[in-house]
Protein backbone atom coordinates (compact mmCIF):
# COMPACT_ATOMS: atom_id res chain seq x y z
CA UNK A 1 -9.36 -15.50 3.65
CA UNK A 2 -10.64 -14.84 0.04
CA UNK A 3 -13.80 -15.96 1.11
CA UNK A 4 -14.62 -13.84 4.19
CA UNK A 5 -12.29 -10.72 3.46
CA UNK A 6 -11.05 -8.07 0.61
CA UNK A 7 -7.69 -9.44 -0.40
CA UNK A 8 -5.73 -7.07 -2.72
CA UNK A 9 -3.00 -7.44 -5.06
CA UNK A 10 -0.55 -4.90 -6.68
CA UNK A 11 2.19 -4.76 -9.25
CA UNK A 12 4.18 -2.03 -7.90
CA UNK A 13 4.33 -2.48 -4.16
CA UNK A 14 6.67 0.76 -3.87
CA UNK A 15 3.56 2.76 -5.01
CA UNK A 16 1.15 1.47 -3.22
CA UNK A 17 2.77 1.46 0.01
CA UNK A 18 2.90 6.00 -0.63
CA UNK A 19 -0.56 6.14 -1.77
CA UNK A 20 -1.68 4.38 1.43
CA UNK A 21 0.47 6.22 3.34
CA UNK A 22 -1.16 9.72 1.53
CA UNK A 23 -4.93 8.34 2.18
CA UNK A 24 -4.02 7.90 5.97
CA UNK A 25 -2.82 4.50 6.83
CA UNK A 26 0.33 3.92 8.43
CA UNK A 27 2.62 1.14 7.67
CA UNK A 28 4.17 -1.76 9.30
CA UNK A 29 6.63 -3.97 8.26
CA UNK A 30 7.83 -6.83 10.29
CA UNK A 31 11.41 -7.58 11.08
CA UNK A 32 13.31 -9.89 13.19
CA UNK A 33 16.67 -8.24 13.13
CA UNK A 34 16.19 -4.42 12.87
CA UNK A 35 17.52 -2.12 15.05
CA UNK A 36 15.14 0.33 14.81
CA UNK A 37 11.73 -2.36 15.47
CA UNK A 38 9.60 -1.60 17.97
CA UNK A 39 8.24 -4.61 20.01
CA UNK A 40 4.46 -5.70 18.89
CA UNK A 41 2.66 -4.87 22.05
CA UNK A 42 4.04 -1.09 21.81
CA UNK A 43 2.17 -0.54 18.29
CA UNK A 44 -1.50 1.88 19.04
CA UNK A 45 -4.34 -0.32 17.54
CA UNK A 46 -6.28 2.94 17.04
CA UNK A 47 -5.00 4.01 13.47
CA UNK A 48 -5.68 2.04 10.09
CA UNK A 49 -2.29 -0.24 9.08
CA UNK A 50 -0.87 -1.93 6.01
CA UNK A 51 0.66 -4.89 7.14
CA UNK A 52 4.13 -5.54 5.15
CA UNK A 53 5.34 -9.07 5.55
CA UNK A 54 8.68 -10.37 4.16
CA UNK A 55 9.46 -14.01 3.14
CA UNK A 56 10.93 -16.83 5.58
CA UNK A 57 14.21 -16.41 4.54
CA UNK A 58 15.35 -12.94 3.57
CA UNK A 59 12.53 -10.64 4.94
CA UNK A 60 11.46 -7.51 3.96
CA UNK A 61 13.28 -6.11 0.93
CA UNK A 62 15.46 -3.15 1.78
CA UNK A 63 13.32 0.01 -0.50
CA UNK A 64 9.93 -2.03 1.07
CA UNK A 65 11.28 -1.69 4.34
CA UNK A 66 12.66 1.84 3.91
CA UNK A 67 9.08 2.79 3.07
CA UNK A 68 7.40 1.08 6.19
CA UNK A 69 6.57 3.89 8.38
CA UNK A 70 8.44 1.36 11.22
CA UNK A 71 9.06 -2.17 11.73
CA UNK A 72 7.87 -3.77 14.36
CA UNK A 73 8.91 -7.35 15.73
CA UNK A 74 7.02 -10.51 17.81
CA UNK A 75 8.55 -10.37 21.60
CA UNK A 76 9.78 -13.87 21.82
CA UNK A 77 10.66 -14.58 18.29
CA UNK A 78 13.83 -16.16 17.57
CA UNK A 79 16.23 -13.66 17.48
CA UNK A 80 19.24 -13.05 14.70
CA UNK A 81 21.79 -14.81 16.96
CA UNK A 82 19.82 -17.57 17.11
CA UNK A 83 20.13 -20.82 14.93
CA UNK A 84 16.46 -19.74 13.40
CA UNK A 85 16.11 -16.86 10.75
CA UNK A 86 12.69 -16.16 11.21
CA UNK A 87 9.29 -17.12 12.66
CA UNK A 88 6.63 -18.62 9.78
CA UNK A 89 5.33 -15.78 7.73
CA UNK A 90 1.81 -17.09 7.89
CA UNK A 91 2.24 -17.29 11.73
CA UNK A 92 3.51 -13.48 11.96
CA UNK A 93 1.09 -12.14 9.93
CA UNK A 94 -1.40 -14.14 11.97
CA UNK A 95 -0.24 -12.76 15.38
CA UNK A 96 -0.07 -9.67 14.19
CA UNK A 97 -3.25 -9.19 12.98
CA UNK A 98 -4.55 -10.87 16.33
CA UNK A 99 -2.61 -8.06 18.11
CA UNK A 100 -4.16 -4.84 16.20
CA UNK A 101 -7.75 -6.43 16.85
CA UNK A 102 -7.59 -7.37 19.99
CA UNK A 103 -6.61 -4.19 20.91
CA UNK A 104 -9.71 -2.07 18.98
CA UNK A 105 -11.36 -4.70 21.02
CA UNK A 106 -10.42 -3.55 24.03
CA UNK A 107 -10.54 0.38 23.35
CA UNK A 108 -14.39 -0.36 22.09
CA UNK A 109 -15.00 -1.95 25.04
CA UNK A 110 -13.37 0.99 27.33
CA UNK A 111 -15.42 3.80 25.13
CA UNK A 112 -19.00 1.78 25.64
């Protein structure tokens, strides 16, 4: 990714997730268990997102989440009863990404 994209780095994640948020991007954290997560296919495409991923085995930390403007979760993930905590983080992030472009895909294609 390095080598075909911007890739940025911060030291205080807390921070950067409200200055995004005050320049106009929303964002998303995933989570597996929450309550509160809408499912992928229900997130608009249309608005610029911070994608917040957590690790395999513990997530999203609690303040990261709190500042996620929602969490949203993969329909057919394991779920929290299950014997599996969580899908590969590389494989979230990947269908997640998939999900927001695929659907500026589509609205292009509607518009032209």
């Amino acid at each position: 990714a390095v080598e075909v994209m911007k890739v940025h780095s911060t030291n205080n994640m807390m921070k950067f997730l409200r200055k995004s948020r005050e320049n106009g991007w929303r964002v998303v954290g995933t989570s597996l268990g929450a309550s509160d997560s809408v499912p992928l296919r229900s997130l608009p495409t249309d608005i610029p997102t911070v994608i917040v991923l957590g690790n395999e085995g513990y997530g999203l930390r609690f303040n990261v989440a709190k500042e996620c403007d929602l969490l949203a979760r993969v329909e057919g993930a394991p779920t929290v009863e299950s014997n599996v905590d969580s899908l590969n983080v590389s494989v979230t992030g990947a269908i997640l990404m998939f999900r927001l472009m695929s659907g500026r895909e589509s609205d292009n294609r509607k518009v032209n």
